[in-house]
C-alpha atoms as a PDB file:
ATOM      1  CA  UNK A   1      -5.344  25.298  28.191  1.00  0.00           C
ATOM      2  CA  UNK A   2      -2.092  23.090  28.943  1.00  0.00           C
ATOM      3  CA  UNK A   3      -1.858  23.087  25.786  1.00  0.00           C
ATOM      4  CA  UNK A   4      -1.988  26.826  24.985  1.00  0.00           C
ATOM      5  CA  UNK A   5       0.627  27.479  27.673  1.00  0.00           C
ATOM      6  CA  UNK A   6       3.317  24.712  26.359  1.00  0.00           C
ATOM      7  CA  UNK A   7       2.835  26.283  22.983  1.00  0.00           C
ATOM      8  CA  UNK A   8       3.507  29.508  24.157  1.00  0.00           C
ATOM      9  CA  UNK A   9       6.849  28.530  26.257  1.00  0.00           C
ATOM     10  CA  UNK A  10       8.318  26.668  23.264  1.00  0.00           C
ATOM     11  CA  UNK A  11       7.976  29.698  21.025  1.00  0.00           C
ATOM     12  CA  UNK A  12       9.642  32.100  23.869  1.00  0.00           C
ATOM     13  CA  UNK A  13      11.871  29.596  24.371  1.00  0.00           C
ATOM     14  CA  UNK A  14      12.691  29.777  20.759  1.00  0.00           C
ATOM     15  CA  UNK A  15      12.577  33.517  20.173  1.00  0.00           C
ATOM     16  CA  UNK A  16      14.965  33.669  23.081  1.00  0.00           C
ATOM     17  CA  UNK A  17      17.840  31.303  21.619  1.00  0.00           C
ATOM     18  CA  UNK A  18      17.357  33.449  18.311  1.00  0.00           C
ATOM     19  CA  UNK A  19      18.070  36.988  19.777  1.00  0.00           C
ATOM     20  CA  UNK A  20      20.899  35.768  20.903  1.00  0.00           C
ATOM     21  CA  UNK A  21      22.290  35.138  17.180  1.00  0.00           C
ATOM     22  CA  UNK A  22      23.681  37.657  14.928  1.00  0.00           C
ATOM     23  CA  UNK A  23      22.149  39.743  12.205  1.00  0.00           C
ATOM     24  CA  UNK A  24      23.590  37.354   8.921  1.00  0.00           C
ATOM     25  CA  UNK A  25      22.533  33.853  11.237  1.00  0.00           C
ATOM     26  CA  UNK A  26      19.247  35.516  12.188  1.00  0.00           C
ATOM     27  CA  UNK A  27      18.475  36.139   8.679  1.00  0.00           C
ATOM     28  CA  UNK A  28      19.534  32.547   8.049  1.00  0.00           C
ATOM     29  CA  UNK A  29      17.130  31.307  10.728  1.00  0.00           C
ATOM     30  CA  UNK A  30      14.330  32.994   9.198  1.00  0.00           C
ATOM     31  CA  UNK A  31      14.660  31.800   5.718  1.00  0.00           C
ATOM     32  CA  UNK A  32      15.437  28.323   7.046  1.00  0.00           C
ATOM     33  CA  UNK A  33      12.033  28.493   9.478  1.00  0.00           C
ATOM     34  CA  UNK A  34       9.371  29.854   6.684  1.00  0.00           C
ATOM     35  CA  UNK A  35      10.609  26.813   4.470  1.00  0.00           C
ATOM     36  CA  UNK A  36      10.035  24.708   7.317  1.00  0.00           C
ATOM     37  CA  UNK A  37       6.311  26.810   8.208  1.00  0.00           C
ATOM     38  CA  UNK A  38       5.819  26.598   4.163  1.00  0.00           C
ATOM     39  CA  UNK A  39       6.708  22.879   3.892  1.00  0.00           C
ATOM     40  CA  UNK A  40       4.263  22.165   7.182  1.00  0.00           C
ATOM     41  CA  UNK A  41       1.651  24.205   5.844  1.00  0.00           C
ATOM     42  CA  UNK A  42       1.809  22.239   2.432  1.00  0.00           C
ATOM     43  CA  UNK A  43       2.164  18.765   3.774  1.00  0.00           C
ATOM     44  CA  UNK A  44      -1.432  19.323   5.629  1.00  0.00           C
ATOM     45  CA  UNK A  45      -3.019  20.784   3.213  1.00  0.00           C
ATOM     46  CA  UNK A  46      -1.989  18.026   0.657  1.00  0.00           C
ATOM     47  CA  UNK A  47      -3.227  15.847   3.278  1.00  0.00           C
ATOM     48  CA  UNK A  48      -6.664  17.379   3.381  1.00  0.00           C
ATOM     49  CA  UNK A  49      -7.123  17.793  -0.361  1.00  0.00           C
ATOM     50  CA  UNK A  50      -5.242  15.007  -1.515  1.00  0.00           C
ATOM     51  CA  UNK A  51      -5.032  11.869   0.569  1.00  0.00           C
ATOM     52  CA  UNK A  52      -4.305   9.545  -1.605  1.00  0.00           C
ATOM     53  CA  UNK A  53      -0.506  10.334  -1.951  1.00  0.00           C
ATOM     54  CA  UNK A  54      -0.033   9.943   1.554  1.00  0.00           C
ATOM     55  CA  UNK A  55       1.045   6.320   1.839  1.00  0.00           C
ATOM     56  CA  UNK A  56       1.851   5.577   5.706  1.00  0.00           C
ATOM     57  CA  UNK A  57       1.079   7.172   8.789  1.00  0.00           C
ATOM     58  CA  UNK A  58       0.776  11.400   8.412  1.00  0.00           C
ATOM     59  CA  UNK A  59       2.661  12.163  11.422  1.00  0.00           C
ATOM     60  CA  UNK A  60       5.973   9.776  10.517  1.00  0.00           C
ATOM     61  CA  UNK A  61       5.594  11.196   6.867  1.00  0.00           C
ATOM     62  CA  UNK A  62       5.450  15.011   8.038  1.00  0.00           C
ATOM     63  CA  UNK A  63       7.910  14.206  10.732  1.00  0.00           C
ATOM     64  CA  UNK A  64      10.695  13.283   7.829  1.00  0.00           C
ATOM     65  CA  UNK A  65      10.129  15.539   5.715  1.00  0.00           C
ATOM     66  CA  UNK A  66      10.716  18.002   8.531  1.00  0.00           C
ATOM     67  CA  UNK A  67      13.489  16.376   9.880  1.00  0.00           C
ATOM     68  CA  UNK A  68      15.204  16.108   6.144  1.00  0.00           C
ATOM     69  CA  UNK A  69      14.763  19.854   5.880  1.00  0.00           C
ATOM     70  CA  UNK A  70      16.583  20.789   9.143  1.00  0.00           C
ATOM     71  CA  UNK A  71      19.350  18.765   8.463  1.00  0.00           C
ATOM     72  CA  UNK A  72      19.820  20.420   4.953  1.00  0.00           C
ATOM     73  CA  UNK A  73      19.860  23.511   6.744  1.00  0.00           C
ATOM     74  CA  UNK A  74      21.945  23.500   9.850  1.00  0.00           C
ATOM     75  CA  UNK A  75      24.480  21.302  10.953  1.00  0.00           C
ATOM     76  CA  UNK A  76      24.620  21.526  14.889  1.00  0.00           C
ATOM     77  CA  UNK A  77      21.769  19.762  17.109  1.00  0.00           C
ATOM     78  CA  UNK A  78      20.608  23.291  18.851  1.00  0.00           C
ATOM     79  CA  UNK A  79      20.016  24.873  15.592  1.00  0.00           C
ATOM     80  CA  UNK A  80      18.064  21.781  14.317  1.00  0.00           C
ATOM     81  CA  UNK A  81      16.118  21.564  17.247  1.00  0.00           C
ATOM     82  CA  UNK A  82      15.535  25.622  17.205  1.00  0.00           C
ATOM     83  CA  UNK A  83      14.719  25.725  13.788  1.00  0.00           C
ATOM     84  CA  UNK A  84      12.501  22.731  14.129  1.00  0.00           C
ATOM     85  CA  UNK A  85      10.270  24.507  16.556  1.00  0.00           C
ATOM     86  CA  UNK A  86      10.272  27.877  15.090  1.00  0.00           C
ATOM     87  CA  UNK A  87       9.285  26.499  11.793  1.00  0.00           C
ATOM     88  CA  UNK A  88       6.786  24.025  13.257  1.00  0.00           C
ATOM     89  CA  UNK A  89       4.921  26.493  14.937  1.00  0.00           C
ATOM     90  CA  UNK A  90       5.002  28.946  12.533  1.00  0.00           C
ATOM     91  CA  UNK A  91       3.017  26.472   9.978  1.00  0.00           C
ATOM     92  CA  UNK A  92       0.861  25.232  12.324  1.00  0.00           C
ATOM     93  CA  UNK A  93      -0.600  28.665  12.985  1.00  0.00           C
ATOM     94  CA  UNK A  94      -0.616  29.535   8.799  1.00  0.00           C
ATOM     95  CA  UNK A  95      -2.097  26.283   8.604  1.00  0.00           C
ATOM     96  CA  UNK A  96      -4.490  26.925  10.889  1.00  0.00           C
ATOM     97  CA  UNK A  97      -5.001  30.004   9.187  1.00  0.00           C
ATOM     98  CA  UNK A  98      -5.788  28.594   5.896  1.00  0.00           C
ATOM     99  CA  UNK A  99      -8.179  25.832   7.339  1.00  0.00           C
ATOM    100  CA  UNK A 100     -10.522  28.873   8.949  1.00  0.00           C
ATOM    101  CA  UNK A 101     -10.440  30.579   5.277  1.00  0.00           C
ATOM    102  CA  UNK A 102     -12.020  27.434   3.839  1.00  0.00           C
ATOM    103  CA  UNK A 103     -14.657  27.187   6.744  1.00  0.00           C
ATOM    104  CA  UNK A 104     -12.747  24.241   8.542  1.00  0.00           C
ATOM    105  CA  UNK A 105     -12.405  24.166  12.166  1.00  0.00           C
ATOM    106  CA  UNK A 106      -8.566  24.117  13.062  1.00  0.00           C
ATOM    107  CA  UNK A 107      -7.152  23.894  17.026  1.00  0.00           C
ATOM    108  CA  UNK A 108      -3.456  25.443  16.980  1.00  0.00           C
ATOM    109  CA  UNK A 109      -1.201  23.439  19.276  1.00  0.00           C
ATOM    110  CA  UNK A 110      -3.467  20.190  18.582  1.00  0.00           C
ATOM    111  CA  UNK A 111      -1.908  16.753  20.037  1.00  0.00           C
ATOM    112  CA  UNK A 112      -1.280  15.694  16.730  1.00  0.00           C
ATOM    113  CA  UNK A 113       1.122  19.005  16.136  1.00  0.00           C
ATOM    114  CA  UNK A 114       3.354  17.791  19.098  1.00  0.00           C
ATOM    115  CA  UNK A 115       3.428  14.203  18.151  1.00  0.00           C
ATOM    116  CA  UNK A 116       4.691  15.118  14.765  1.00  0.00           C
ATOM    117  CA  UNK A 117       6.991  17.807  16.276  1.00  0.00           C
ATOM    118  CA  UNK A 118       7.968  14.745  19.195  1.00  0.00           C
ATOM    119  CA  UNK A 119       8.482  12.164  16.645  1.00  0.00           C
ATOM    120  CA  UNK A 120      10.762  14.976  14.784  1.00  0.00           C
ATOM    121  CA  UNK A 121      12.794  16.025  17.725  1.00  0.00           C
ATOM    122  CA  UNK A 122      13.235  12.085  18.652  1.00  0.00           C
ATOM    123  CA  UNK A 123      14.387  11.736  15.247  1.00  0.00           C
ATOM    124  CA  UNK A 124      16.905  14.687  15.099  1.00  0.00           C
ATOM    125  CA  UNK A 125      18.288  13.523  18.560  1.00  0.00           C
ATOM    126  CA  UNK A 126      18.653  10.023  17.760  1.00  0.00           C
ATOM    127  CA  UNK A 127      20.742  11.187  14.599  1.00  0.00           C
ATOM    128  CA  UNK A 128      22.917  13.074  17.164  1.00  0.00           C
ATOM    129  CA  UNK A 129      23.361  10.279  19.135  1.00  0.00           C
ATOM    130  CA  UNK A 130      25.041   8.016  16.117  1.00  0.00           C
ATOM    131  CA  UNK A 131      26.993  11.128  15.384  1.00  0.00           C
ATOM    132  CA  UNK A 132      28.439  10.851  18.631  1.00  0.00           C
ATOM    133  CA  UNK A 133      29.042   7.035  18.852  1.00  0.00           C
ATOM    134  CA  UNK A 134      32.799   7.237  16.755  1.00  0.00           C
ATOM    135  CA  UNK A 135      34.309   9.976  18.440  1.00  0.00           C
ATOM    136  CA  UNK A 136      33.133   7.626  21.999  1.00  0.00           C
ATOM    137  CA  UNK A 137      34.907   4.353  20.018  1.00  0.00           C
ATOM    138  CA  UNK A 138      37.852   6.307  18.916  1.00  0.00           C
ATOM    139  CA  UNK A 139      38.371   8.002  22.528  1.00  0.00           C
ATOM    140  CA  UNK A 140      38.605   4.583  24.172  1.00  0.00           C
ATOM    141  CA  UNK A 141      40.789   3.014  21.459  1.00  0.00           C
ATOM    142  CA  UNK A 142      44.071   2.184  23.113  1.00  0.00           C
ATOM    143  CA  UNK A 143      47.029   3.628  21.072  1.00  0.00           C
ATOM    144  CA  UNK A 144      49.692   0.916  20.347  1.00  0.00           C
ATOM    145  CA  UNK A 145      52.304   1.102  22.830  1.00  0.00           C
ATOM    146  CA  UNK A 146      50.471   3.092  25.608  1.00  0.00           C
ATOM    147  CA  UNK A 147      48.256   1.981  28.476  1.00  0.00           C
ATOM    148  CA  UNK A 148      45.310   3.676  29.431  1.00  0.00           C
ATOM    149  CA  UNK A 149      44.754   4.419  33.192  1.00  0.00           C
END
């Protein structure tokens, strides 16, 4: 049930960072979170049909793809994140979808889902983090000539 509920408030969460964009970046978002949904939705089911091409663990392989997709789309750390959700979510219930069409039992929201989403999110801030390390060095290079206080 914990489960259900965090689900739930990371979606609205979501939805209510995208109203607040306008009609050309909304569009944007959308296409950008169904290739996310689409890419999620094909990496499990290439993991439930096809095993054998998965060569580490799922959740780090799923978690790069994802993480290579949002950074091909957006260039700010809000949108990643945002888009990372949205589209996460969004495949996780087609996914689910799918699973109960072939007679397989599927939980939406699983702990697996938000490892893969963690490990993504870790990922995309970490990334952030580097990108932020040379404007820190150059801010506290000292100019020649001038002291800093």
């Amino acid at each position: 049930m914990v489960i259900i509920v965090m689900k739930i408030a990371q979606l609205q969460l979501s939805c209510y960072f995208v109203a607040k964009q306008t009609r050309w970046q909304l569009l944007y978002m959308v296409i950008a979170s169904l290739t996310i949904a689409f890419a999620y939705t094909s990496f499990q089911l290439l993991v439930l049909f096809d095993p054998v091409w998965i060569w580490m663990d799922r959740t780090w392989m799923l978690a790069m793809v994802l993480v290579i997709l949002c950074f091909l789309f957006y260039e700010n750390i809000r949108s990643r994140l945002l888009c990372l959700v949205i589209g996460g979510c969004q495949g996780e219930m087609l996914y689910s979808i799918i699973s109960q069409k072939i007679s397989l039992s599927s939980i939406i929201g699983s702990f697996s889902f938000l490892d893969t989403m963690s490990v993504s999110a870790s990922c995309i801030l970490i990334w952030a983090l580097f990108e932020q390390i040379p404007v820190y060095v150059d801010s506290k290079k000292q100019i020649k000539g001038t002291r800093q206080p």
